[in-house]
Protein backbone atom coordinates (compact mmCIF):
# COMPACT_ATOMS: atom_id res chain seq x y z
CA UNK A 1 18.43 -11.88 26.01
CA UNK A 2 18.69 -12.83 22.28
CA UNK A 3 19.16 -9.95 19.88
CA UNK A 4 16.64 -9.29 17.02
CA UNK A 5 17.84 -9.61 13.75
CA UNK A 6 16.92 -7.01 11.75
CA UNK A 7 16.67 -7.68 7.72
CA UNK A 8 19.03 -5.31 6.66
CA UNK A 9 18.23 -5.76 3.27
CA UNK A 10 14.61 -3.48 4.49
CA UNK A 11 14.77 -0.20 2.61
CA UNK A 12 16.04 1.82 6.04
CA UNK A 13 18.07 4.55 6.12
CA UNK A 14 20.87 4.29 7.22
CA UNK A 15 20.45 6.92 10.44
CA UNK A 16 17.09 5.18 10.63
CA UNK A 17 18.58 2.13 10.78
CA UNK A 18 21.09 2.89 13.15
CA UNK A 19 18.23 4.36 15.60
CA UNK A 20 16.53 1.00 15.03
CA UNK A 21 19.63 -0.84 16.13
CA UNK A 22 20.59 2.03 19.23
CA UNK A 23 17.18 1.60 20.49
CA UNK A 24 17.16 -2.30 20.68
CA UNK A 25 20.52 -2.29 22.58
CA UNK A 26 18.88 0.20 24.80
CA UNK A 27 15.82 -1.94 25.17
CA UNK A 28 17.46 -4.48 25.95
CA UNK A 29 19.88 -3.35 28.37
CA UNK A 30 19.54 -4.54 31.90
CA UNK A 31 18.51 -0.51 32.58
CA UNK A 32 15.35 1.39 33.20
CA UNK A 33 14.05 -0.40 30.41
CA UNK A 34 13.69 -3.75 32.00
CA UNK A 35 10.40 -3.16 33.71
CA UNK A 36 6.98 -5.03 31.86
CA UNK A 37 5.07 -1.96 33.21
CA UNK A 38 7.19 0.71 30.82
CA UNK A 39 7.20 -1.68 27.84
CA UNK A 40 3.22 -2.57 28.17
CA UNK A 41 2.93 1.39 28.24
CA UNK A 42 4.80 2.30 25.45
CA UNK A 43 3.48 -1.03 23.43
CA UNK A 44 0.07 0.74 24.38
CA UNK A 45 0.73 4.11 23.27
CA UNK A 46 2.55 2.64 19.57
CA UNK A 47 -1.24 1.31 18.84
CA UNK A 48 -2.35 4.79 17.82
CA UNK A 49 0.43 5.09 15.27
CA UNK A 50 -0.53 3.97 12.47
CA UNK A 51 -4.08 6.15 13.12
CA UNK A 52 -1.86 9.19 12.63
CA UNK A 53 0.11 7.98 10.05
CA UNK A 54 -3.24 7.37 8.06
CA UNK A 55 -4.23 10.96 9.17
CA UNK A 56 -1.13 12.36 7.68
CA UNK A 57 -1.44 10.51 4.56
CA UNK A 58 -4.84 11.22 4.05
CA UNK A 59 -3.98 15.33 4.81
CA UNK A 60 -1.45 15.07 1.92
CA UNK A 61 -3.58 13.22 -0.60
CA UNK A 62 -6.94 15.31 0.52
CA UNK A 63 -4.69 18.39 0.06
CA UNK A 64 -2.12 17.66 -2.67
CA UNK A 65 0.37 18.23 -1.02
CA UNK A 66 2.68 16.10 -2.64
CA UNK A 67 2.32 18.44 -5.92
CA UNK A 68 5.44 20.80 -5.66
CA UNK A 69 7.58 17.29 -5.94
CA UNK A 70 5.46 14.44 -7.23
CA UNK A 71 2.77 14.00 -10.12
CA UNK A 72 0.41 12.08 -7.95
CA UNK A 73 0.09 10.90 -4.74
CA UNK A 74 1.07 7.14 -6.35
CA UNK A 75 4.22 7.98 -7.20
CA UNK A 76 4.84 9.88 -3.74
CA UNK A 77 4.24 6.80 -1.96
CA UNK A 78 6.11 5.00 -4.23
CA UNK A 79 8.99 7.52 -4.63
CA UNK A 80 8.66 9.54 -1.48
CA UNK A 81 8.11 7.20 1.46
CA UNK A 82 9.30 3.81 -0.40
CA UNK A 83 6.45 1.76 -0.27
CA UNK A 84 3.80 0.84 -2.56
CA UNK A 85 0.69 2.92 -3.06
CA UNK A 86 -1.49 0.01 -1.79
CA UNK A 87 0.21 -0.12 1.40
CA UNK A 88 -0.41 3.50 2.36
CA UNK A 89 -3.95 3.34 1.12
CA UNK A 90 -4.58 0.41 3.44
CA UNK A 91 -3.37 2.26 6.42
CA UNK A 92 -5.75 5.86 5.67
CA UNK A 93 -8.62 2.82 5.41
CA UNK A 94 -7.66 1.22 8.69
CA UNK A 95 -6.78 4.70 10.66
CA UNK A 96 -10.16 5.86 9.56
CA UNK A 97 -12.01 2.59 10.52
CA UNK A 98 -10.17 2.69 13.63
CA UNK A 99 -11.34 6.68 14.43
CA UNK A 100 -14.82 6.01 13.35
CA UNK A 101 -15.13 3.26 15.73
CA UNK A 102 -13.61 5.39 18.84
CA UNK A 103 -15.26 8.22 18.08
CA UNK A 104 -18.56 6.10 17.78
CA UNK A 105 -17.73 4.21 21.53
CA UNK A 106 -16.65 7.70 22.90
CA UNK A 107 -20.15 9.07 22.06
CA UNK A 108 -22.68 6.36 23.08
């Protein structure tokens, strides 16, 4: 199987990045990984992600929490998790729009 590349010039830590690199050897390893039916369920279960990533991120800005170490919650995105403040802003939008929706189906 070919190997991924990963851009190594991504802002990764470097244990992170090492996971990242473990886990696709792992994947990709003619082992207990190499069934469609594991993948497809793990694929499934990694769709919720970013729904509690936006939960988390809209805990800390709702709450402040970023206050003992940051200013504002723009320069904790952009200092503590690396990314621009847009980024995260568009995944509390999309994690709410997502909950909204399957909280909406759930009760009709």
């Amino acid at each position: 199987m070919e190997s991924i590349i990963l851009d190594e010039s991504a802002e990764l830590p470097g244990a992170e990045y090492q996971r990242l690199l473990d886990f696709e050897s792992e994947i990709q390893d003619e082992g207990k990984f190499a069934n469609v039916d594991f993948l497809t369920k793990e694929i499934k279960r990694g769709f919720w992600d970013y729904v509690r990533q936006g939960i988390m991120l809209h805990t800390i800005r709702r709450f402040r929490l970023y206050k003992e170490k940051f200013k504002d919650f723009k320069t904790y995105c952009e200092q503590g998790l690396g990314r621009q403040h847009f980024y995260f802003k568009q995944i509390i939008k999309a994690a709410d729009s997502r909950f909204q929706r399957c909280c909406t189906l759930k009760n009709s």
